[in-house]
C-alpha atoms as a PDB file:
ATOM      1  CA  UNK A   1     115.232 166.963  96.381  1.00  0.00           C
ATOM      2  CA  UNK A   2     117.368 169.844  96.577  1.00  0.00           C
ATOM      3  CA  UNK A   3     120.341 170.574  93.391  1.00  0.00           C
ATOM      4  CA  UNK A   4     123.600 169.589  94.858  1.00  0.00           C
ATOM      5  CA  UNK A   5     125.500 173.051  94.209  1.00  0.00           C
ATOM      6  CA  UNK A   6     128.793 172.706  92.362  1.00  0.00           C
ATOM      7  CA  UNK A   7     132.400 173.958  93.864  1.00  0.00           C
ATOM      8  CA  UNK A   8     132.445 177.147  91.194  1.00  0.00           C
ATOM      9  CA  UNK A   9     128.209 177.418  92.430  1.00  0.00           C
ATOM     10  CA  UNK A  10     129.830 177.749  96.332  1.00  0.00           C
ATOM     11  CA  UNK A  11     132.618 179.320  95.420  1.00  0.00           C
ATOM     12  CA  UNK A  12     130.508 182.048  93.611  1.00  0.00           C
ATOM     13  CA  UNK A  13     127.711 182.198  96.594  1.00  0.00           C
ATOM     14  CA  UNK A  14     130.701 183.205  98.809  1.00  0.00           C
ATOM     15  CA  UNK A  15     131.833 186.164  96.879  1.00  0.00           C
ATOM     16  CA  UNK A  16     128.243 187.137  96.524  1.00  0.00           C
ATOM     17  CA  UNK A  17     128.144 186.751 100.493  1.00  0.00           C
ATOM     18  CA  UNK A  18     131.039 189.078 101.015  1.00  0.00           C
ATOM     19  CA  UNK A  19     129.941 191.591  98.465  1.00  0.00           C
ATOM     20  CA  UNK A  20     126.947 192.139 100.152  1.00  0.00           C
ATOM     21  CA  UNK A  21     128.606 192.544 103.462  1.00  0.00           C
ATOM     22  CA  UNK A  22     131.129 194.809 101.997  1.00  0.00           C
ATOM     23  CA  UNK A  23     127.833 196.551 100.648  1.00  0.00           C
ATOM     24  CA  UNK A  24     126.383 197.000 103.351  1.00  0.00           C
ATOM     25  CA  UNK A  25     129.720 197.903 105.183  1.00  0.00           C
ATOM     26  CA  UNK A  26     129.490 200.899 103.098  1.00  0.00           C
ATOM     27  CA  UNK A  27     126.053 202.216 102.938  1.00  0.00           C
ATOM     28  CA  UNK A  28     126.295 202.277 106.946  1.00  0.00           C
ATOM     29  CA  UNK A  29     129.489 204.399 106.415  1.00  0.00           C
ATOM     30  CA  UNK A  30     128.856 206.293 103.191  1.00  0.00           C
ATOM     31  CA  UNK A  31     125.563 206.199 101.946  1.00  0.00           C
ATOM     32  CA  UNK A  32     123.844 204.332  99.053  1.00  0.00           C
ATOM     33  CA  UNK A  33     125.035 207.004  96.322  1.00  0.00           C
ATOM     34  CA  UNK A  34     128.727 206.644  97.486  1.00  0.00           C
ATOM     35  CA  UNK A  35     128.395 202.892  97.012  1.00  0.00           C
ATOM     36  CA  UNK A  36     126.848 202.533  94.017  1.00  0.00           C
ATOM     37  CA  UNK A  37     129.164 204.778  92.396  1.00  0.00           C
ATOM     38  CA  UNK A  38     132.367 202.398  93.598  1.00  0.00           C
ATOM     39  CA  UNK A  39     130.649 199.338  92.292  1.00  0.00           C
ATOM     40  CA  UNK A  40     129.726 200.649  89.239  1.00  0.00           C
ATOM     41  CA  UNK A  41     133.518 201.667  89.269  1.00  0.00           C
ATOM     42  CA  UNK A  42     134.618 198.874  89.773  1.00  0.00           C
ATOM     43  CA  UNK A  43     132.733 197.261  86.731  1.00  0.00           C
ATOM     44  CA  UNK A  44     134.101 199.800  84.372  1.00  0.00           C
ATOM     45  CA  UNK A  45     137.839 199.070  85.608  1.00  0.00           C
ATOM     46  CA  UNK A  46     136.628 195.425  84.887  1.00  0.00           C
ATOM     47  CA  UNK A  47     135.382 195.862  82.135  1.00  0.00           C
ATOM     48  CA  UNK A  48     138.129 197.862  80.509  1.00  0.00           C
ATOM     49  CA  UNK A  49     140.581 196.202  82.169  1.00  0.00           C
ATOM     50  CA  UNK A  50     142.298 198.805  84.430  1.00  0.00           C
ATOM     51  CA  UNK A  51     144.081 197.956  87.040  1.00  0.00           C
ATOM     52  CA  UNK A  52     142.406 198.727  90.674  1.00  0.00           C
ATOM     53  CA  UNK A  53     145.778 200.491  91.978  1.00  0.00           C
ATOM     54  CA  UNK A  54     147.755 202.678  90.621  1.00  0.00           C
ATOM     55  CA  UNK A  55     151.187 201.282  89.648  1.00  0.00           C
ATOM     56  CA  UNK A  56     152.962 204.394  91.681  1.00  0.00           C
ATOM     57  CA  UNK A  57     151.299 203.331  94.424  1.00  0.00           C
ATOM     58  CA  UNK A  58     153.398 199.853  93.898  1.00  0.00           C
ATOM     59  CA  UNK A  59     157.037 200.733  92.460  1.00  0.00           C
ATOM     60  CA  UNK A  60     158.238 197.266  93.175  1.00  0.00           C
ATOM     61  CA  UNK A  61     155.133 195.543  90.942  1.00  0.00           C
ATOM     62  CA  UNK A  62     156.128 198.199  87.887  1.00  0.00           C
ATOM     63  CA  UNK A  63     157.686 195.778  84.849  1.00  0.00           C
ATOM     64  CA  UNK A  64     161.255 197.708  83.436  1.00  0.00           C
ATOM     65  CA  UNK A  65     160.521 196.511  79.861  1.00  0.00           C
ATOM     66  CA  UNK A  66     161.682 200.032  78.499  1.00  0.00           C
END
């Protein structure tokens, strides 16, 4: 009989789902080494937490704790 998935199990199947369509959204438009590079971005702005924008690119989200 099969495991009956969890809600975090589905919810993390989704996200795998729709970064492999995003994935494959980009190799069709960029190429594989264009790709890989913005994942492996991404990781390192994960991993050292950065944020993904730019905070000029969002005045109104900048904090005025000068």
């Amino acid at each position: 009989m099969a495991k009956q998935l969890t809600q975090e199990e589905i919810s993390k199947d989704l996200f795998f789902k729709k970064l492999a369509d995003l994935s494959t959204e980009m190799i069709s438009e960029h190429g594989k080494d264009f790709t890989m590079g913005a994942l492996l971005l991404a990781a390192r702005f994960i991993a050292e937490n950065k944020p993904f924008e730019k905070e000029s690119e969002h005045p109104e989200r900048v904090s005025s704790a000068s």
